[in-house]
C-alpha atoms as a PDB file:
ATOM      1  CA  UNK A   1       0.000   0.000   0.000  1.00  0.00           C
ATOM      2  CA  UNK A   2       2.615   2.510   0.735  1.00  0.00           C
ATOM      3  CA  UNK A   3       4.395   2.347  -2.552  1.00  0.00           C
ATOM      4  CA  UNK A   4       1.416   2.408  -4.673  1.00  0.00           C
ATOM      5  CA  UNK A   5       0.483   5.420  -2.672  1.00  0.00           C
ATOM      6  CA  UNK A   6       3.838   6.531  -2.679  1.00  0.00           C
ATOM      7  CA  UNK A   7       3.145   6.746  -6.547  1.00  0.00           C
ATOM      8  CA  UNK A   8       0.185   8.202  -6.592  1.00  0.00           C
ATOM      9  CA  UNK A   9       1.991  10.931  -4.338  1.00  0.00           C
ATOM     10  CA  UNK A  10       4.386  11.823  -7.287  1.00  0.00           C
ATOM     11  CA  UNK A  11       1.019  11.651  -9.989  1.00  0.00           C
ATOM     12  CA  UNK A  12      -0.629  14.125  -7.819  1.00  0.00           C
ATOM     13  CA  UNK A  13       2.383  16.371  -7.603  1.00  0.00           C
ATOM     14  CA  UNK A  14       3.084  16.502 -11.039  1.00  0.00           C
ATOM     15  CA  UNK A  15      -0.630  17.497 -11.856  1.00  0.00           C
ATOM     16  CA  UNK A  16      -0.242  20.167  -8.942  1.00  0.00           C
ATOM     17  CA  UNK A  17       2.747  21.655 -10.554  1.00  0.00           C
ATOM     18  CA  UNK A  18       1.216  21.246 -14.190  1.00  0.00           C
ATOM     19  CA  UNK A  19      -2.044  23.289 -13.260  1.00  0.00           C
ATOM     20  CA  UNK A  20      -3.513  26.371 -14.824  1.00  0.00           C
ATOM     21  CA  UNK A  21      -5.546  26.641 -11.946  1.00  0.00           C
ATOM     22  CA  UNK A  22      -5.622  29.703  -9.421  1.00  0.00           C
ATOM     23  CA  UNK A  23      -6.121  29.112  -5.832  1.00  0.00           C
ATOM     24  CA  UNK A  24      -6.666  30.923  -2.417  1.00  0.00           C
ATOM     25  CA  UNK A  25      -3.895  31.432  -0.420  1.00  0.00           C
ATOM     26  CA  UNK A  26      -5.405  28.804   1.959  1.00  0.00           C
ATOM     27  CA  UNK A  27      -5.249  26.123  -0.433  1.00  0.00           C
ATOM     28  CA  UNK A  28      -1.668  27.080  -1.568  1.00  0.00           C
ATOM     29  CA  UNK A  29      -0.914  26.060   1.935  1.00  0.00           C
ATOM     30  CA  UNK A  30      -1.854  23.345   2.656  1.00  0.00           C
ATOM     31  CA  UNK A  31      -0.208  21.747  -0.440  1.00  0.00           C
ATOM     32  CA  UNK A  32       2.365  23.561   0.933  1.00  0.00           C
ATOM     33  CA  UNK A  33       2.207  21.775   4.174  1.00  0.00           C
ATOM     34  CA  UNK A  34       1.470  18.075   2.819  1.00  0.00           C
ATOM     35  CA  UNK A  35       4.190  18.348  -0.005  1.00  0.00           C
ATOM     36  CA  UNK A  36       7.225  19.334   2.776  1.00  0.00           C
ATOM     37  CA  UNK A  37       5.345  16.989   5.072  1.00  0.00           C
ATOM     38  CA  UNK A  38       5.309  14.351   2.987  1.00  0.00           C
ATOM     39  CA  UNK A  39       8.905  14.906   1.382  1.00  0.00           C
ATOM     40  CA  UNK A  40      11.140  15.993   4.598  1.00  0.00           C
ATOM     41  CA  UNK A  41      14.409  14.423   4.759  1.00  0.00           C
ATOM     42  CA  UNK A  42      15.714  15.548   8.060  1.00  0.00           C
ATOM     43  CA  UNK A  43      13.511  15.730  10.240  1.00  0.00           C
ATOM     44  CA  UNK A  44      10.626  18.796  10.655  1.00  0.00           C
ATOM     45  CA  UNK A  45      11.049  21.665   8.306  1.00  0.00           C
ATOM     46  CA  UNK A  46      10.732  25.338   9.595  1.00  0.00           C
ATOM     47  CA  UNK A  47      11.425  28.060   6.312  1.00  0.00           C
ATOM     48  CA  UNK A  48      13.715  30.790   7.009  1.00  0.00           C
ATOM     49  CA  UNK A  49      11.739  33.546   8.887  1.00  0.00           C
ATOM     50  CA  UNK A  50      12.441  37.181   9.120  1.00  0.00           C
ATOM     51  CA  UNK A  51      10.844  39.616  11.408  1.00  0.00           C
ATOM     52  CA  UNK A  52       7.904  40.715   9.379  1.00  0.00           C
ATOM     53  CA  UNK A  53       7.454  38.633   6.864  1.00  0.00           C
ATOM     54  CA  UNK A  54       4.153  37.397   6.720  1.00  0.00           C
ATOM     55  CA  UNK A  55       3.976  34.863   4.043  1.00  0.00           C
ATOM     56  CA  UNK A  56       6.939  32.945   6.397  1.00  0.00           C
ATOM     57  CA  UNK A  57       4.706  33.079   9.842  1.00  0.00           C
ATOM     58  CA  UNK A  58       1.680  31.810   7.783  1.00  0.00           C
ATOM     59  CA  UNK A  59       4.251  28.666   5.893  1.00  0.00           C
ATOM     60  CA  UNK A  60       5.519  27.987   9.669  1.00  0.00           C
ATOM     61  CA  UNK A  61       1.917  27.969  10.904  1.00  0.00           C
ATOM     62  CA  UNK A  62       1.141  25.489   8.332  1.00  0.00           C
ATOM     63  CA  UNK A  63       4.029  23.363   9.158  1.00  0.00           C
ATOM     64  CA  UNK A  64       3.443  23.257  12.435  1.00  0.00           C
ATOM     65  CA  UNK A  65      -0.467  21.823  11.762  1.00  0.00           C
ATOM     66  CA  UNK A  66       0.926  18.772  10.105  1.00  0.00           C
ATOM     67  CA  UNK A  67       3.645  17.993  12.316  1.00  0.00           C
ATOM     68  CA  UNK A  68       2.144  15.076  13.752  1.00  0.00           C
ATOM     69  CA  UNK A  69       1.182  13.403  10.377  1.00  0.00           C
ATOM     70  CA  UNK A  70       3.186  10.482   9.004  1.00  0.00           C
ATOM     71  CA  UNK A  71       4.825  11.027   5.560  1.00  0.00           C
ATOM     72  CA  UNK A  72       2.218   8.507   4.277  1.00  0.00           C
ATOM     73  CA  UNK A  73      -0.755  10.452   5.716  1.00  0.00           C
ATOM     74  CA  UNK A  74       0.748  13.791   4.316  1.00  0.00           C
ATOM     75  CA  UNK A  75       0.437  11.876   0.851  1.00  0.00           C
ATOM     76  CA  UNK A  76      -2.957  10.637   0.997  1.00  0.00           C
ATOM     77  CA  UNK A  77      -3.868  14.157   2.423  1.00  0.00           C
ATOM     78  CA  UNK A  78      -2.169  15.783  -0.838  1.00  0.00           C
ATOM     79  CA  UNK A  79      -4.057  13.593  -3.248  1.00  0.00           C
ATOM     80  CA  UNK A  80      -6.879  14.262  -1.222  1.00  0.00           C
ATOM     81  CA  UNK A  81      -6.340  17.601  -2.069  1.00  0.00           C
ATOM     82  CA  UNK A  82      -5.441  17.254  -5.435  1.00  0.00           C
ATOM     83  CA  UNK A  83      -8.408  15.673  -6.269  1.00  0.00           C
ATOM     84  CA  UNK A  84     -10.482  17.558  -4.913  1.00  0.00           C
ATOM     85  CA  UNK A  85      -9.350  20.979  -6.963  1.00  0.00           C
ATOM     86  CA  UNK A  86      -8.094  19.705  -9.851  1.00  0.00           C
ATOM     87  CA  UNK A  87      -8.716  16.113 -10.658  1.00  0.00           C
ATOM     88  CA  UNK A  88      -8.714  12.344  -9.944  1.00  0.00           C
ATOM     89  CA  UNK A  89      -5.079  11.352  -9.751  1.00  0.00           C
ATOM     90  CA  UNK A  90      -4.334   7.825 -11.576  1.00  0.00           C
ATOM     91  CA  UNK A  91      -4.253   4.402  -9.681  1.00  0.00           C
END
């Protein structure tokens, strides 16, 4: 199970990355969140933050959120996603 969703992971990414499609900020993040979730090598992530900068404090916010998820979960939770704004993502 883990490979085949490992695959349909990478499907869903490249149709993410491929997409016309405009989205609220709030979207943006959470595929955001699930990609670095899913695709951390080192442990948890935290993006470079300087005082100020909002778009940082909201990425670290949505970090944080997904912490706890597995790097499976944070795939199934990107297709999840995928699917539900752009399309079904191939077996």
């Amino acid at each position: 199970m883990p490979e085949k969703t490992r695959e349909r992971f990478l499907k869903a990414y490249e149709m993410a990355s491929n997409t016309d499609k405009k989205f609220p900020p709030d979207v943006l993040l959470h595929f955001y969140s699930y990609y670095k979730r899913a695709t951390e090598q080192n442990g948890f992530y935290i993006p470079p933050t300087n005082s100020g900068d909002l778009r940082s404090a909201f990425k670290v916010n949505a970090l944080v959120q997904v912490k706890n998820l597995s790097k499976q979960e944070a795939e199934e939770r990107y297709i999840e996603l995928v699917e539900e704004h752009i399309g079904k993502v191939p077996e």
